[in-house]
N, C-alpha and C. Protein backbone atom coordinates (compact mmCIF):
# COMPACT_ATOMS: atom_id res chain seq x y z
N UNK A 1 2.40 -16.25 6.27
CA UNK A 1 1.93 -15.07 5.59
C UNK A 1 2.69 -13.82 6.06
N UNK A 2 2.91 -13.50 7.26
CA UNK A 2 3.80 -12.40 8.05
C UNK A 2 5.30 -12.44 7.66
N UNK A 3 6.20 -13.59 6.86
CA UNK A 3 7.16 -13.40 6.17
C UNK A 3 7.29 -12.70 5.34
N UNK A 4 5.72 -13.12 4.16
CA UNK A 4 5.93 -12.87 2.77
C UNK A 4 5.86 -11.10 2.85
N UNK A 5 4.62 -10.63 3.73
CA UNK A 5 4.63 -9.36 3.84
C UNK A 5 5.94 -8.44 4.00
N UNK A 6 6.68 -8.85 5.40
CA UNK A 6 8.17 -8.47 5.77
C UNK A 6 8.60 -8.07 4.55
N UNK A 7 8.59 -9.66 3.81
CA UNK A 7 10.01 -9.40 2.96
C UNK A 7 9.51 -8.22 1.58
N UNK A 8 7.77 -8.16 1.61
CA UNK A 8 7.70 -7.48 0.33
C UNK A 8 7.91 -6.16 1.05
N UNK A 9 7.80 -5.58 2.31
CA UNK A 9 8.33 -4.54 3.06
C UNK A 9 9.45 -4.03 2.24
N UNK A 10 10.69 -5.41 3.04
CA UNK A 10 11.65 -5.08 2.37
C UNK A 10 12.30 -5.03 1.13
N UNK A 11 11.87 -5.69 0.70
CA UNK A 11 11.59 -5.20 -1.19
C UNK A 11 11.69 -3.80 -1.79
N UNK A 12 10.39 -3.50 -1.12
CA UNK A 12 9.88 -2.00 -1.43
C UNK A 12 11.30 -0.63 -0.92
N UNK A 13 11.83 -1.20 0.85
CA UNK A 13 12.64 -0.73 1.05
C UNK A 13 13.85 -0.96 -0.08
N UNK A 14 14.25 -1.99 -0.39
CA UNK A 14 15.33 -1.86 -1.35
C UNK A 14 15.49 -0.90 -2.58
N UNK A 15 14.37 -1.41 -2.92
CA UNK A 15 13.67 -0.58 -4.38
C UNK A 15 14.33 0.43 -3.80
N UNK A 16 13.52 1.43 -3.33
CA UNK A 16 13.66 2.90 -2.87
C UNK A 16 14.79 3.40 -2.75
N UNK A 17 15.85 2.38 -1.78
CA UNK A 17 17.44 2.74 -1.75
C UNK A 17 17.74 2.75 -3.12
N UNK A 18 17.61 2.08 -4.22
CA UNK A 18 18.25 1.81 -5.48
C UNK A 18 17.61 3.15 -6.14
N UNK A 19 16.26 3.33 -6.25
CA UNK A 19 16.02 4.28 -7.15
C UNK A 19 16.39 5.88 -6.74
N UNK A 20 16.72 5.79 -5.42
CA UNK A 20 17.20 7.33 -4.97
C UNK A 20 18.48 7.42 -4.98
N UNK A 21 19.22 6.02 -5.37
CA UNK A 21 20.91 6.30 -5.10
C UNK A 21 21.34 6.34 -4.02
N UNK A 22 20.81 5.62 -3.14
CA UNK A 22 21.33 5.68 -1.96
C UNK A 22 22.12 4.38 -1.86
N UNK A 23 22.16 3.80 -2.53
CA UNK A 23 23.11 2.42 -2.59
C UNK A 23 24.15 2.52 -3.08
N UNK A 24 24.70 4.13 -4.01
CA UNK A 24 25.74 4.30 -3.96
C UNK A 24 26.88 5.35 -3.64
N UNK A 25 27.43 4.67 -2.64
CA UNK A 25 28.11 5.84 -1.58
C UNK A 25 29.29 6.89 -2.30
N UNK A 26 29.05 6.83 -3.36
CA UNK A 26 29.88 8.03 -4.10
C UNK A 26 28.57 9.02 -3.76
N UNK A 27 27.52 9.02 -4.20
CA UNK A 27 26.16 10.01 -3.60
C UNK A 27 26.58 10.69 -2.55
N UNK A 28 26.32 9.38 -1.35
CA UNK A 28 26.34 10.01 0.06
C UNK A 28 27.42 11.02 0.08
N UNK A 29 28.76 10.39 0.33
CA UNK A 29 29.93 11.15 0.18
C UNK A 29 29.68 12.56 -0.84
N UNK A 30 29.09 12.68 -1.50
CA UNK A 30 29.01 14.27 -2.48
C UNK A 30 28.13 14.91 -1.63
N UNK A 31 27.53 14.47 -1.02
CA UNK A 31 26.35 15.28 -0.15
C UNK A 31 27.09 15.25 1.57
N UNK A 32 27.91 14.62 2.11
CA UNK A 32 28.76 15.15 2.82
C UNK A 32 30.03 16.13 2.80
N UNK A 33 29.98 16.23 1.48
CA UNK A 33 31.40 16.96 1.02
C UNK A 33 30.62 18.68 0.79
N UNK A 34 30.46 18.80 1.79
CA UNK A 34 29.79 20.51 2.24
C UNK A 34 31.10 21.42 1.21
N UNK A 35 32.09 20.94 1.81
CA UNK A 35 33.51 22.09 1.19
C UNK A 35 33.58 21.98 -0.53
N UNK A 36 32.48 21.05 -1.21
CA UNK A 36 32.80 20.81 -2.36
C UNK A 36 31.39 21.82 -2.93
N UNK A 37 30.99 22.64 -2.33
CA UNK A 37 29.84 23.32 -2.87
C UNK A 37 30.63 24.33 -4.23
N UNK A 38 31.45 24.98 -3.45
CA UNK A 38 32.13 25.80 -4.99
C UNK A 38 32.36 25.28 -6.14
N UNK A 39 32.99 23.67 -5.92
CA UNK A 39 33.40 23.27 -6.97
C UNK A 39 32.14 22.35 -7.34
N UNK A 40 30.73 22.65 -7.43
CA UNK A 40 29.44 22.06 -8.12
C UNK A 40 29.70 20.27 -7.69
N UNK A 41 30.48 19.60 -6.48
CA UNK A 41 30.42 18.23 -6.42
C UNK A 41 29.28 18.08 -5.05
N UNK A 42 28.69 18.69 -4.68
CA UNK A 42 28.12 18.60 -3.55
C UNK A 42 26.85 18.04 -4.05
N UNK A 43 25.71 17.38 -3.20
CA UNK A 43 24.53 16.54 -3.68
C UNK A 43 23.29 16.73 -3.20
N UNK A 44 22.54 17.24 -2.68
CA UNK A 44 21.57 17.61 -1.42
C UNK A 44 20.37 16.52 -2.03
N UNK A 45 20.75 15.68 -2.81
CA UNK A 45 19.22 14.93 -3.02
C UNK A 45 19.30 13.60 -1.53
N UNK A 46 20.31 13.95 -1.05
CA UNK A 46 20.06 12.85 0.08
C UNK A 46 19.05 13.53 0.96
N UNK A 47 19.47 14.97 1.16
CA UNK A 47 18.49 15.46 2.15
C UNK A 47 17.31 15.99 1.66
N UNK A 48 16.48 15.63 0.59
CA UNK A 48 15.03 15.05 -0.17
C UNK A 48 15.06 13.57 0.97
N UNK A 49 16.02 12.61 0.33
CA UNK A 49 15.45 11.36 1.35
C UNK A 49 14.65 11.02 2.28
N UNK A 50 15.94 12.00 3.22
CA UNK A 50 15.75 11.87 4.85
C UNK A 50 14.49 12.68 5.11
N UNK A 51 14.07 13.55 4.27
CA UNK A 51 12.95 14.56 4.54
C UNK A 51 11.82 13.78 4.18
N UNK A 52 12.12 12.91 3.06
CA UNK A 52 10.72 11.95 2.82
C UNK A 52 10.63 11.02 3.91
N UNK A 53 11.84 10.33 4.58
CA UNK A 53 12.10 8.81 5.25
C UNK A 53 11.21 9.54 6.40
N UNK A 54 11.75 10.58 6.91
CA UNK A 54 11.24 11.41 8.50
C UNK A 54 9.41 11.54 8.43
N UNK A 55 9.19 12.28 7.11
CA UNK A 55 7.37 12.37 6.76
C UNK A 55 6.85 11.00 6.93
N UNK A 56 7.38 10.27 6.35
CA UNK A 56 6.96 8.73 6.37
C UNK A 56 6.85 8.21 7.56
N UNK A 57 7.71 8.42 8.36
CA UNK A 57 8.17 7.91 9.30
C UNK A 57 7.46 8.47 10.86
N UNK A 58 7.28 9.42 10.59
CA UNK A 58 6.47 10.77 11.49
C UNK A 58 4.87 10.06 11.19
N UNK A 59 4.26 9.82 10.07
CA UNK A 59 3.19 9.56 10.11
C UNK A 59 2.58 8.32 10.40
N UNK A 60 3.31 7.44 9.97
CA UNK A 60 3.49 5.98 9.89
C UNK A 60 3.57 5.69 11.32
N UNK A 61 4.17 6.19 12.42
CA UNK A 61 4.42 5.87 14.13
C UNK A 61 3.09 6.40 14.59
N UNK A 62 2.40 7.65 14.61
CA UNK A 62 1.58 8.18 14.97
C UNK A 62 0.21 7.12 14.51
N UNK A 63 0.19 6.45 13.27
CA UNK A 63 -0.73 5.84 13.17
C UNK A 63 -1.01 4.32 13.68
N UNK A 64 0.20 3.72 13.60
CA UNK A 64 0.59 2.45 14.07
C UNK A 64 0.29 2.40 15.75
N UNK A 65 0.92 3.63 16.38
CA UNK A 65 0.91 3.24 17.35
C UNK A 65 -0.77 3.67 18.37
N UNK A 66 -1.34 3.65 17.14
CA UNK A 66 -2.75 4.00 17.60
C UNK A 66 -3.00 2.72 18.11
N UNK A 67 -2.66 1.46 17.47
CA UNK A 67 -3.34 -0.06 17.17
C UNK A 67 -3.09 0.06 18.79
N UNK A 68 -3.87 -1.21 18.99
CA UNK A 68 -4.13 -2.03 20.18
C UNK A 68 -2.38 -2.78 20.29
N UNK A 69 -2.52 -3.05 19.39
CA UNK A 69 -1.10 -4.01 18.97
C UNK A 69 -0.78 -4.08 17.92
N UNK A 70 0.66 -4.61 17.49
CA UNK A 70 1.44 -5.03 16.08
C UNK A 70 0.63 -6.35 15.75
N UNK A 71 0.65 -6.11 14.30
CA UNK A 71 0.17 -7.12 13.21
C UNK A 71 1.22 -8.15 13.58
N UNK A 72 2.18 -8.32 13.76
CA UNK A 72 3.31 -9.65 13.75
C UNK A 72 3.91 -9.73 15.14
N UNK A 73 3.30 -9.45 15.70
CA UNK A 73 3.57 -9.36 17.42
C UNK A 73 3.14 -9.56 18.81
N UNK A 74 2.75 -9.81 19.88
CA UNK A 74 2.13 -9.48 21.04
C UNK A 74 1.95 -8.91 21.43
N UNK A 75 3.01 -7.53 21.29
CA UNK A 75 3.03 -6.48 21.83
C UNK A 75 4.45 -5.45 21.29
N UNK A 76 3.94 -3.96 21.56
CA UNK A 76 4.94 -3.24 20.98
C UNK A 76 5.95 -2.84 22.07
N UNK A 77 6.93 -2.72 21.42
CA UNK A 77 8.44 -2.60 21.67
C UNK A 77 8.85 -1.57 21.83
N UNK A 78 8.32 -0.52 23.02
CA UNK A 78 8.85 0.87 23.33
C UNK A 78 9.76 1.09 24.13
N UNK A 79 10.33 2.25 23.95
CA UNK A 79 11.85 2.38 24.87
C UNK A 79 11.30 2.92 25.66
N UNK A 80 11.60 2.38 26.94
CA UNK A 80 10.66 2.99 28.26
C UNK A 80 11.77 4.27 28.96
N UNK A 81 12.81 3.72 28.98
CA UNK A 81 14.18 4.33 29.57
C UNK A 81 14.40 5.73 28.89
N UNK A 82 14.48 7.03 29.82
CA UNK A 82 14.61 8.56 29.29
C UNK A 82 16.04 8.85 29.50
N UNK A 83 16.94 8.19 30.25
CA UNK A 83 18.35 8.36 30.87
C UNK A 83 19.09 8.53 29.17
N UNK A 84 20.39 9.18 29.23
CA UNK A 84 20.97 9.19 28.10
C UNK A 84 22.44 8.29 29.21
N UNK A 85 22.73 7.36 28.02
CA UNK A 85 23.80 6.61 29.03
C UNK A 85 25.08 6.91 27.62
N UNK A 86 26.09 6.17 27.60
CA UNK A 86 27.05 6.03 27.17
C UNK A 86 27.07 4.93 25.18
N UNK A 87 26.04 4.34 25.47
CA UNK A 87 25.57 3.72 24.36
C UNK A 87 24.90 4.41 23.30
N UNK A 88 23.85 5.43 23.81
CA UNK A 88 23.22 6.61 22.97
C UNK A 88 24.12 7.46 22.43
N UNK A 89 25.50 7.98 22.83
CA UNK A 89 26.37 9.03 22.29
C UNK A 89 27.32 8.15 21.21
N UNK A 90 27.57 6.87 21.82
CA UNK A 90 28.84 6.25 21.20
C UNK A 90 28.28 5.51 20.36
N UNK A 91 27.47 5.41 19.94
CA UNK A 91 26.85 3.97 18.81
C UNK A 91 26.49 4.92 17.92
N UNK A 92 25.88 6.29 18.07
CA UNK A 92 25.38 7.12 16.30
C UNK A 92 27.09 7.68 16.09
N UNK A 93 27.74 7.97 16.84
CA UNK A 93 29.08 8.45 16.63
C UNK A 93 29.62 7.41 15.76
N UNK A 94 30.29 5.94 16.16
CA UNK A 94 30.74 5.63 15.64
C UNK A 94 29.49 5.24 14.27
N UNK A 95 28.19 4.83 13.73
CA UNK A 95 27.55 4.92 12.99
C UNK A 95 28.32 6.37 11.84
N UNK A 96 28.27 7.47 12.23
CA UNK A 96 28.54 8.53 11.32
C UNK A 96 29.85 8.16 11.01
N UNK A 97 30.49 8.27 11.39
CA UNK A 97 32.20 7.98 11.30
C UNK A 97 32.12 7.34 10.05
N UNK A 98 31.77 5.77 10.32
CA UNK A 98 31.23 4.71 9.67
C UNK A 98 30.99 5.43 7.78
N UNK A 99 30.14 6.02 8.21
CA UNK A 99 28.96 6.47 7.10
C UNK A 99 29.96 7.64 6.17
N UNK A 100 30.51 8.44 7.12
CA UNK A 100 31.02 9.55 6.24
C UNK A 100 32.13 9.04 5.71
N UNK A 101 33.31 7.70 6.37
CA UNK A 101 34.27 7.19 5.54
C UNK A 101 33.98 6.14 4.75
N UNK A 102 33.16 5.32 4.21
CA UNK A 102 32.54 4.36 3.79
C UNK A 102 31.83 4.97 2.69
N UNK A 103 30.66 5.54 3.03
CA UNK A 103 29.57 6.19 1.97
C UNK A 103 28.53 5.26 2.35
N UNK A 104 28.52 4.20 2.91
CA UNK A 104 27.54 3.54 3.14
C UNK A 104 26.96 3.23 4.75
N UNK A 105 25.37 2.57 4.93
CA UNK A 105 24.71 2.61 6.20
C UNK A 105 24.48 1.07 5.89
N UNK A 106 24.14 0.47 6.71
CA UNK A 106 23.48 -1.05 6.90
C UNK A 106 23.04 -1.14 5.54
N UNK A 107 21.76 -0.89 5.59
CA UNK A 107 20.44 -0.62 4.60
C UNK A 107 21.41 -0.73 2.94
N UNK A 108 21.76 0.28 3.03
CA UNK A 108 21.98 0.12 1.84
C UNK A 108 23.45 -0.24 1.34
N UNK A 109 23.98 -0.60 1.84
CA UNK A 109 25.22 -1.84 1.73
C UNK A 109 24.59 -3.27 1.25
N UNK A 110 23.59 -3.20 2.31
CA UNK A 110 22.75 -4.78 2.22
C UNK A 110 22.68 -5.14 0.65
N UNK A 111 21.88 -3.61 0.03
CA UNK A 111 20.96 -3.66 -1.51
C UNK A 111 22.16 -3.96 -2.48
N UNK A 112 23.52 -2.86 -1.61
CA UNK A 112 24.73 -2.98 -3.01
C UNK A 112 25.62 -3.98 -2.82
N UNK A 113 25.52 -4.78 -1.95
CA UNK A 113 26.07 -6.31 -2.47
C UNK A 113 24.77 -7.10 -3.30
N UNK A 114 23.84 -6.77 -3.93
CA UNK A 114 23.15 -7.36 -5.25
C UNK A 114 23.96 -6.94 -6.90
N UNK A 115 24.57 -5.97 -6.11
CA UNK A 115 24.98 -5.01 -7.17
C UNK A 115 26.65 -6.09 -7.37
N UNK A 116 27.06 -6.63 -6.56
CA UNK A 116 28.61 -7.23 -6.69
C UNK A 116 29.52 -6.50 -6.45
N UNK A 117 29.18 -5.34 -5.31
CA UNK A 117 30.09 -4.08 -5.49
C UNK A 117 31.03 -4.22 -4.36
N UNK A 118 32.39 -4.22 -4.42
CA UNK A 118 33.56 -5.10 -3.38
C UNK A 118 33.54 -4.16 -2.18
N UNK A 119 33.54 -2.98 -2.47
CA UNK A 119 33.76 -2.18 -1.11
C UNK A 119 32.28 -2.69 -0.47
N UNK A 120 30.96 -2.67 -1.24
CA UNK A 120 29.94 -3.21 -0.39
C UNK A 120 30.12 -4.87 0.76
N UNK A 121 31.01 -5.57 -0.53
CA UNK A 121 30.81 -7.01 0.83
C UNK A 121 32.24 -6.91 1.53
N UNK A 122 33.33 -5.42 1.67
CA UNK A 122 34.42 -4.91 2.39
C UNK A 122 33.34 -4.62 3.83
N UNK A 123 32.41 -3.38 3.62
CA UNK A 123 31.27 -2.94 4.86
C UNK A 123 30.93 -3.74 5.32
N UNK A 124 30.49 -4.62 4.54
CA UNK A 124 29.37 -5.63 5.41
C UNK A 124 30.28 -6.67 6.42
N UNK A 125 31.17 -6.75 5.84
CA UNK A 125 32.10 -8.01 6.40
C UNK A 125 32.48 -7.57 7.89
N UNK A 126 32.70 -6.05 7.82
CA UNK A 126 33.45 -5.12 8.49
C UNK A 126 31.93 -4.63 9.78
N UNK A 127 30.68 -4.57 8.93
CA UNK A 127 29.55 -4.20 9.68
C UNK A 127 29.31 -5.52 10.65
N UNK A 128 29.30 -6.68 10.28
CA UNK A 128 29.19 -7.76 11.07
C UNK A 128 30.36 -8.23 12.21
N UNK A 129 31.32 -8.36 11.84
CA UNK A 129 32.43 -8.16 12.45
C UNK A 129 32.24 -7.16 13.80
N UNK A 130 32.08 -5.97 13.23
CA UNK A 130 31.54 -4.74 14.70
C UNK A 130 30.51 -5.56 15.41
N UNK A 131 29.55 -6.03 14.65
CA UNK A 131 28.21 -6.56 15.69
C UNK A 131 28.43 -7.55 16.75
N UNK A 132 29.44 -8.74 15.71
CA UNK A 132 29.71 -9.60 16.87
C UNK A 132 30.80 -9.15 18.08
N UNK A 133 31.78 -8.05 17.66
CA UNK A 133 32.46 -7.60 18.65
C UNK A 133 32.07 -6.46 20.04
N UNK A 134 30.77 -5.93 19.25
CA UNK A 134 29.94 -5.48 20.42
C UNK A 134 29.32 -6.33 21.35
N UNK A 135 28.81 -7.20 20.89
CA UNK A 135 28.00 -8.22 21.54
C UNK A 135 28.83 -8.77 22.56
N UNK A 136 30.23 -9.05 21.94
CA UNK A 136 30.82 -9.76 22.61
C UNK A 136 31.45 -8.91 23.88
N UNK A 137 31.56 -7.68 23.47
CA UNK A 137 32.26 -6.43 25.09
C UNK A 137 31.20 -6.62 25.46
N UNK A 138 29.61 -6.13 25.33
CA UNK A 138 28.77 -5.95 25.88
C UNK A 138 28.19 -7.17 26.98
N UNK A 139 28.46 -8.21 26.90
CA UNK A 139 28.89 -9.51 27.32
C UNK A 139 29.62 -9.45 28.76
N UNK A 140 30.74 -8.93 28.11
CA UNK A 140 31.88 -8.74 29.45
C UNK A 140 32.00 -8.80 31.17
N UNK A 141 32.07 -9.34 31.73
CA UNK A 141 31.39 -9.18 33.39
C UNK A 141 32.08 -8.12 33.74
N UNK A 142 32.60 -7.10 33.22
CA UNK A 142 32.92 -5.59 33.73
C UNK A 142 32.70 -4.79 32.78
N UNK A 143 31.95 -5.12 31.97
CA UNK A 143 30.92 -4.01 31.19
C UNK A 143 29.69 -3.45 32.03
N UNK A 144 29.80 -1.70 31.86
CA UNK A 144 29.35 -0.40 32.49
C UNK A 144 27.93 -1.03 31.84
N UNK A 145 27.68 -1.68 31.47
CA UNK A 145 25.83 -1.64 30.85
C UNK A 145 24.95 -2.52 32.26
N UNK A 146 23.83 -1.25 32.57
CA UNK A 146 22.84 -1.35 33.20
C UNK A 146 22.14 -2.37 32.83
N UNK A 147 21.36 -3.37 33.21
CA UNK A 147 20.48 -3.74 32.71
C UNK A 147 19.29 -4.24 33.90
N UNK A 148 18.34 -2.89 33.41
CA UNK A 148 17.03 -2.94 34.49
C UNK A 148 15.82 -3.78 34.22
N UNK A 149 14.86 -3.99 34.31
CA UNK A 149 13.50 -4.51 34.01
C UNK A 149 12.80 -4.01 32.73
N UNK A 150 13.41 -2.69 32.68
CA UNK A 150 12.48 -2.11 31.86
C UNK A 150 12.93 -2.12 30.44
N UNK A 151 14.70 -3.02 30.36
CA UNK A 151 15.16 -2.82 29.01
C UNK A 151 14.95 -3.85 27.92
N UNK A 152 14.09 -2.66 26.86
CA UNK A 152 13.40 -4.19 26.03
C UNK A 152 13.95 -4.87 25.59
N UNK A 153 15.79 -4.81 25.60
CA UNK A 153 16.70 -5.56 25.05
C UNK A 153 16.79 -7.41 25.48
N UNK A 154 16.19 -6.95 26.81
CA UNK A 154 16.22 -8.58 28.06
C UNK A 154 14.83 -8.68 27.74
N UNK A 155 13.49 -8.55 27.09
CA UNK A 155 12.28 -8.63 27.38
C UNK A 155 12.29 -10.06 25.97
């Protein structure tokens, strides 16, 4: 039963990417293209999105994390660790990079390969590729990564 829910989760999430256009990164890109305001190509309905995703998101934590516990879980999954290390600066960095030359994020790459769209299964190929090559430095026996008790990554 905790699948079917997930996946109608993610459903709903898809939907949403599709009906706001966020699945297609000509959007994003017009709404990063600040210098294109004179010439009327600029887009600000992304930042409607993020202003809805954040409300949602703002309310939705505050209430959840009232519970005793997660519905599909044992227990919740908080970042205990306040340190800012080298992983927090360099992972949304390269993420934006990502995002502003692409047009696309995980999420909605995922939705626009339904769509058959080539630069979408170009990202993804390219998004997975990064994952396993992080995994694999992060791996490394002279990789700088801490790993204490408290990181829910080992839990």
């Amino acid at each position: 039963m905790a699948i079917l829910i997930q996946f109608a989760i993610g459903m709903i999430f898809g939907l949403g990417l599709i009906i706001s256009g966020m699945s297609n990164p000509a959007k994003v890109l017009n709404f990063l293209d600040v210098g294109g305001i004179p010439a009327g190509t600029w887009d600000a309905s992304l930042a409607l999105v993020m202003v809805g995703a954040v409300a949602v998101t703002f309310i939705g934590f505050r209430q959840v994390l009232k519970l005793t516990r997660p519905f599909f879980a044992e227990r919740f999954y908080v970042p205990t660790r306040t340190d800012i290390d080298p992983r927090i600066i360099v992972g949304p960095a390269i993420f934006g990079v990502g995002w502003g030359l692409a047009g696309f994020c995980p999420g909605p790459a995922l939705t626009a390969l339904g769509f058959g769209s080539t630069s979408a299964f170009i990202f993804v190929a390219a998004m997975f590729t990064g994952m396993v090559l992080a995994r694999f430095i992060a791996n490394l026996p002279l990789s700088p990564r801490i790993v204490t008790p408290a990181d829910p990554l080992e839990s």
